[in-house]
C-alpha atoms as a PDB file:
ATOM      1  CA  UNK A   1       3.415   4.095  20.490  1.00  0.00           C
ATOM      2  CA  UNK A   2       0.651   6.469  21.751  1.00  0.00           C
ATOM      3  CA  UNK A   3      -0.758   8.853  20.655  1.00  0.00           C
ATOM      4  CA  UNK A   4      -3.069  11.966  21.279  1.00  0.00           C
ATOM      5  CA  UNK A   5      -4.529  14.014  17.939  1.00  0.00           C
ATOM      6  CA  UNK A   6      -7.063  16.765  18.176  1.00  0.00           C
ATOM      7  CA  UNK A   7      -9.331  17.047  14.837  1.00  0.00           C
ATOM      8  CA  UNK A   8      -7.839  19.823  12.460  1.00  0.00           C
ATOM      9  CA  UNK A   9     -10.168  22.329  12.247  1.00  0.00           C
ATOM     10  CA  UNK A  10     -10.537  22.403  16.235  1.00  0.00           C
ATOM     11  CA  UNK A  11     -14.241  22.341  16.028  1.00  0.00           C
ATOM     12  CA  UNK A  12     -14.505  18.953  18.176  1.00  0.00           C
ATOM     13  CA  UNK A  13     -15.746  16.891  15.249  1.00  0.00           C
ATOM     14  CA  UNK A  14     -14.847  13.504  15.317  1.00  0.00           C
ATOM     15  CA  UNK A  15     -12.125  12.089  12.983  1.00  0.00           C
ATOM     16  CA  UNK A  16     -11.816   9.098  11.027  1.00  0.00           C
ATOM     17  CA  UNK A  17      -9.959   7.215   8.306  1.00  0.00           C
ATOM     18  CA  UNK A  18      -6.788   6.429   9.773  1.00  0.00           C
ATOM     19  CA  UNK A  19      -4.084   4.337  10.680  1.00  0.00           C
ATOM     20  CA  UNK A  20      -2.362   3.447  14.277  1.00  0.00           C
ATOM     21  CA  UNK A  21       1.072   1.949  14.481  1.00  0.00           C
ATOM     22  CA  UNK A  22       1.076  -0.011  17.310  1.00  0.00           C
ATOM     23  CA  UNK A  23      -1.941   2.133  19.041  1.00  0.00           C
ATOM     24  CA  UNK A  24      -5.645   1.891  19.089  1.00  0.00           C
ATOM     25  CA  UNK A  25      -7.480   5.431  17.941  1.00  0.00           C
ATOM     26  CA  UNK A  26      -8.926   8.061  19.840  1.00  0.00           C
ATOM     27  CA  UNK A  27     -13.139   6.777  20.502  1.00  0.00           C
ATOM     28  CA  UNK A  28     -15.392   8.390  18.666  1.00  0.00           C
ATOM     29  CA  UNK A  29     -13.380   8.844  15.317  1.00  0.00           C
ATOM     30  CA  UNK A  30     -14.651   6.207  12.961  1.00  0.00           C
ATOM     31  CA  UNK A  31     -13.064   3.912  10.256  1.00  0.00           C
ATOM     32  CA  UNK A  32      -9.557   3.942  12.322  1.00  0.00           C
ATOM     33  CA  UNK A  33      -7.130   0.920  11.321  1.00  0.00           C
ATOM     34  CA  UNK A  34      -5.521   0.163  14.819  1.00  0.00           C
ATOM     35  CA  UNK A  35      -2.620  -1.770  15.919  1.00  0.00           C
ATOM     36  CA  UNK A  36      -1.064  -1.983  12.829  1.00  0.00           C
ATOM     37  CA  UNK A  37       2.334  -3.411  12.229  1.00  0.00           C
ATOM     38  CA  UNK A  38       5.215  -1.311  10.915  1.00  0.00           C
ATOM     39  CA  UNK A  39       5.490  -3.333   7.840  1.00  0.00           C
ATOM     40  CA  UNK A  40       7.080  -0.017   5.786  1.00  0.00           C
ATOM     41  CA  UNK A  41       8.374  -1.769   2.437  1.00  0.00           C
ATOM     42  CA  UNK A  42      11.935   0.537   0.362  1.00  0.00           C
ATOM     43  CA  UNK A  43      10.402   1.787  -2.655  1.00  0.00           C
ATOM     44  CA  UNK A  44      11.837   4.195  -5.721  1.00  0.00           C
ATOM     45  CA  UNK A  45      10.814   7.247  -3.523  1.00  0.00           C
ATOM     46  CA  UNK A  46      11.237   6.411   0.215  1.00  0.00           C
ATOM     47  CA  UNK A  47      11.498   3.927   3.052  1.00  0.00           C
ATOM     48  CA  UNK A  48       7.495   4.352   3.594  1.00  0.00           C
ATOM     49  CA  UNK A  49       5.249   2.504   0.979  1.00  0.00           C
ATOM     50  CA  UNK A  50       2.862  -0.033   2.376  1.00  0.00           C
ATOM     51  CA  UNK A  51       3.260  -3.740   1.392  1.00  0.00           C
ATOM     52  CA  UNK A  52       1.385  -4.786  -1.816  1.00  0.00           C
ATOM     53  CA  UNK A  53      -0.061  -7.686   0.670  1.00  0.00           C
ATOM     54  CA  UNK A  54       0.238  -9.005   4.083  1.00  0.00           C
ATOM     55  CA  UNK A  55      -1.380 -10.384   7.012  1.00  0.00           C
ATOM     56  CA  UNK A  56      -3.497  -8.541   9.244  1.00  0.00           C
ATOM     57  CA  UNK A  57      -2.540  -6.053  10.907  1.00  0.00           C
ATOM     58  CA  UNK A  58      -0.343  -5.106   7.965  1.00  0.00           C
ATOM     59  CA  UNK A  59      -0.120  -1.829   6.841  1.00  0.00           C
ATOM     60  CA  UNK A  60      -1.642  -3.268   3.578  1.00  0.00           C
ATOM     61  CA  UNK A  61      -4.876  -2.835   5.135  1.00  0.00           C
ATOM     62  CA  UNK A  62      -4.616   0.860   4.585  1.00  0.00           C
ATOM     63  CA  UNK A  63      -4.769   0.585   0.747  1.00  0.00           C
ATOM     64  CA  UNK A  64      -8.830   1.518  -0.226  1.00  0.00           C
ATOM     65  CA  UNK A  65      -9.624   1.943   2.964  1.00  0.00           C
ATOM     66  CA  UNK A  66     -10.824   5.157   2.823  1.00  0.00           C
ATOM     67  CA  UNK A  67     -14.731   4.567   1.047  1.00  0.00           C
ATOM     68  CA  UNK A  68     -15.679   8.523   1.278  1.00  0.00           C
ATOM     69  CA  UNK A  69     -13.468   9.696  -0.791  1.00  0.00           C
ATOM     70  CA  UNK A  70     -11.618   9.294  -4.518  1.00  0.00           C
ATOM     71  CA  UNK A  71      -8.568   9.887  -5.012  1.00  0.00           C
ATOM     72  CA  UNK A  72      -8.968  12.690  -6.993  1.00  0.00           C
ATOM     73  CA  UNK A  73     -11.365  14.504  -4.737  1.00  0.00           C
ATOM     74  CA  UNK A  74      -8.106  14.975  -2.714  1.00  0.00           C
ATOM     75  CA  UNK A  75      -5.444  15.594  -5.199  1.00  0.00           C
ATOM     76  CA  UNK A  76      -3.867  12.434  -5.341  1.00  0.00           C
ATOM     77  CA  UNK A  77      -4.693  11.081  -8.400  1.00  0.00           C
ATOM     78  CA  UNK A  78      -1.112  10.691  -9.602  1.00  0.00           C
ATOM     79  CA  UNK A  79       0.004   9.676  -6.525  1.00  0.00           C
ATOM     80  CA  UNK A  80       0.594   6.149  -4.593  1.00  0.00           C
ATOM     81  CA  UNK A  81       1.293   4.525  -1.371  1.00  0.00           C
ATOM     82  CA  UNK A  82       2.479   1.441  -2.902  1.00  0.00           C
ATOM     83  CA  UNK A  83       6.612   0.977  -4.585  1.00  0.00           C
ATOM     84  CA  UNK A  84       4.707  -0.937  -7.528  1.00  0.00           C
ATOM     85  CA  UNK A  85       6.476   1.034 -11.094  1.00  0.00           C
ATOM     86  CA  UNK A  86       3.739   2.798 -12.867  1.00  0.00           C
ATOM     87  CA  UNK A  87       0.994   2.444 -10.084  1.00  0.00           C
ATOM     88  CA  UNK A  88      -0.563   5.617  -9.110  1.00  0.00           C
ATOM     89  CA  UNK A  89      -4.148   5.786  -7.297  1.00  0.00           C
ATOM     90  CA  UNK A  90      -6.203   7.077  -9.782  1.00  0.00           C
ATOM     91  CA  UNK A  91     -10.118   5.928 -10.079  1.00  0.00           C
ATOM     92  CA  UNK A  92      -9.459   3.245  -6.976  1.00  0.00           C
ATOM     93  CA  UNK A  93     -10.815   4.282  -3.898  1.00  0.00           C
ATOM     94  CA  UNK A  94      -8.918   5.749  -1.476  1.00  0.00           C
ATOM     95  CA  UNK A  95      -5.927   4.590   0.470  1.00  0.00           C
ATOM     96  CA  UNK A  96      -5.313   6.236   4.106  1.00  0.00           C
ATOM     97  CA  UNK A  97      -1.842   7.687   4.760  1.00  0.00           C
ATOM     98  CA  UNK A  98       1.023   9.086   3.431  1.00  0.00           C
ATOM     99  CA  UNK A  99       1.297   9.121  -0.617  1.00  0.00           C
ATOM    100  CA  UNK A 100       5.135   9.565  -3.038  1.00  0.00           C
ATOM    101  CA  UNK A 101       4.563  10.658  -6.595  1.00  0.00           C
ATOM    102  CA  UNK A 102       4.126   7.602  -9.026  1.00  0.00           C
ATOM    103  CA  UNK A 103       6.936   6.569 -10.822  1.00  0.00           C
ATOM    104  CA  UNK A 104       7.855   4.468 -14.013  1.00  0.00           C
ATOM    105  CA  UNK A 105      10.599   1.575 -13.656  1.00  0.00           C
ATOM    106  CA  UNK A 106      13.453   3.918 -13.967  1.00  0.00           C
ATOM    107  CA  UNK A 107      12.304   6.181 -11.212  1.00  0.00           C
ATOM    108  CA  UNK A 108      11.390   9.138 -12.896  1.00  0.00           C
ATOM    109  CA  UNK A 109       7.819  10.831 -12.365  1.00  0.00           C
ATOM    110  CA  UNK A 110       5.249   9.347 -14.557  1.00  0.00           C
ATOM    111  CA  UNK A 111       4.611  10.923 -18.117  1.00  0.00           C
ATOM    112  CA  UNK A 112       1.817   9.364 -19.878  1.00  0.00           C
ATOM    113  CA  UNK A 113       1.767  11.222 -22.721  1.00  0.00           C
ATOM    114  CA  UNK A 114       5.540  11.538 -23.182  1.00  0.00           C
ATOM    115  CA  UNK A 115       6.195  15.092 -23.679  1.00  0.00           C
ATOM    116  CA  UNK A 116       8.491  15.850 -20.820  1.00  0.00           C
ATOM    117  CA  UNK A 117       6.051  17.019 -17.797  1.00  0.00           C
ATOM    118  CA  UNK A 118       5.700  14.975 -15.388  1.00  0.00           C
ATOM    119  CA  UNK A 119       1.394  14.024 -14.877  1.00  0.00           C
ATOM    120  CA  UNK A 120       1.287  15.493 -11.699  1.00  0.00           C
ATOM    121  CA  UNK A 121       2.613  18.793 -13.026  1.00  0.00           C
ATOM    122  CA  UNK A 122       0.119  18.854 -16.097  1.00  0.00           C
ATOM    123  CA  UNK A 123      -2.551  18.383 -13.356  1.00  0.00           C
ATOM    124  CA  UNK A 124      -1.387  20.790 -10.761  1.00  0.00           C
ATOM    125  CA  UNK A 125      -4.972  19.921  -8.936  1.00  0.00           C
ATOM    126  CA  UNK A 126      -4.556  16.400  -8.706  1.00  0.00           C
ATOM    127  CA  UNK A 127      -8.293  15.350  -9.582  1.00  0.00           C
ATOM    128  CA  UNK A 128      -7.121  13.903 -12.610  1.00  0.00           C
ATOM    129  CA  UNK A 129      -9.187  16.073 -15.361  1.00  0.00           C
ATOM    130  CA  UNK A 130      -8.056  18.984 -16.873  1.00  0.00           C
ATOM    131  CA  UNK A 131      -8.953  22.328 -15.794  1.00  0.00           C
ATOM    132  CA  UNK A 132      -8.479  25.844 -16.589  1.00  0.00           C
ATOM    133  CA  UNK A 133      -4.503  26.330 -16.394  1.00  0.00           C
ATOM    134  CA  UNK A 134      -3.449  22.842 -17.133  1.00  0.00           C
ATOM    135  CA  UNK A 135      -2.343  20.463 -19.751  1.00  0.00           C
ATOM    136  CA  UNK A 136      -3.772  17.421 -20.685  1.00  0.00           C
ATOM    137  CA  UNK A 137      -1.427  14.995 -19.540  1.00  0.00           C
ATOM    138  CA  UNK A 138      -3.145  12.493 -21.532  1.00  0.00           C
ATOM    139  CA  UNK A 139      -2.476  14.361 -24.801  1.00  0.00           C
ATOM    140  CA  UNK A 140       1.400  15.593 -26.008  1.00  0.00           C
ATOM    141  CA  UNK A 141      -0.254  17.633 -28.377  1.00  0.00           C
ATOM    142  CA  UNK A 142      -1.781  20.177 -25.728  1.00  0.00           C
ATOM    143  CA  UNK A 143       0.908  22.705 -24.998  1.00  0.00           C
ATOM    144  CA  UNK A 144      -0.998  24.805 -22.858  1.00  0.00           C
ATOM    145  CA  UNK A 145      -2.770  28.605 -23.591  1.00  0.00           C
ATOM    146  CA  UNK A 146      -1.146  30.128 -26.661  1.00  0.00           C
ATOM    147  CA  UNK A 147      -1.239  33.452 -27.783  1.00  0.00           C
ATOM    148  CA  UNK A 148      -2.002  34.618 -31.107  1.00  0.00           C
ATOM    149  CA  UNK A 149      -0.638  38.246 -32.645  1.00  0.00           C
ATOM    150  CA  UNK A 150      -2.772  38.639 -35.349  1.00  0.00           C
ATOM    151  CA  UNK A 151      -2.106  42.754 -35.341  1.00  0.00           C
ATOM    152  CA  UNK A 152      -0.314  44.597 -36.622  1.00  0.00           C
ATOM    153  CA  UNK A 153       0.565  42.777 -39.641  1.00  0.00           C
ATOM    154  CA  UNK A 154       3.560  42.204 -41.188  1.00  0.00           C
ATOM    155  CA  UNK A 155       4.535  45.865 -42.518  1.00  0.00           C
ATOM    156  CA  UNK A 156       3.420  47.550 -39.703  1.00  0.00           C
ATOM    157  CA  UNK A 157       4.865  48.908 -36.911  1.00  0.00           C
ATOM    158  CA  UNK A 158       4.421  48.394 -33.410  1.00  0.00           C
ATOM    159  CA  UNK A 159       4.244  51.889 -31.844  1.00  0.00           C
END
């Protein structure tokens, strides 16, 4: 399989950071993982999530291979590449490629604190804090912005 990519933002910068099926990556771009296997594993999600382990080239070797950047730097802190139940990339560094939404065992979207929204929904960002606009999806007990009426009072009218 060959292939011929041209840097995003067109300025002629070169790439790095990813992964060739079966192909070597363009020169210049650095950190590439060429001439990988297609070692795809089934998972909850997909047909696409990289073996936990396997012998180079796997696809395996994707997973941390990125050393720039966190996980949540990108928006994929709930996220994984890997079918393991409950895994999601959080604090590890990096992996290269494409990412499903973690699951638990049954499937479903992961929930830490067990109030019905999925994590990645509490954390519409990604980096894995919580910012203005989200819930902590560490804590059940955060429902969000609420409003307080505290006028007019009982016996009054609103106009």
């Amino acid at each position: 399989m060959s292939l011929t990519l041209t840097p995003a933002n067109g300025s002629g910068m070169p790439a790095g950071y990813n992964g060739f099926i079966g192909a070597t990556g363009p020169s210049g771009w650095s950190n590439n993982k060429n001439s990988l296997s297609r070692d795809f594993v089934a998972g909850p999600l997909g047909e696409y999530y990289y073996p936990p382990s396997g012998v180079a080239p796997s696809l395996a070797s994707l997973i941390n291979a990125d050393t720039t950047r966190t996980p949540g730097s990108v928006g994929l802190y709930h996220y994984t590449t890997v079918a393991t139940a409950g895994s999601k990339e959080t604090t590890t560094v990096l992996d290269i490629g494409f990412h499903y939404v973690g699951v638990n065992a049954a499937g479903h979207p992961l929930d830490t604190d067990g109030d019905g929204l999925p994590d990645y929904l509490e954390d519409r960002n990604g980096n894995g804090g919580v910012d203005s606009g989200e819930t902590d999806w560490n804590s059940a007990a955060d429902r969000g912005l609420g409003v307080w009426i505290t006028r007019p009072r009982a016996m009054n009218p609103v106009p």
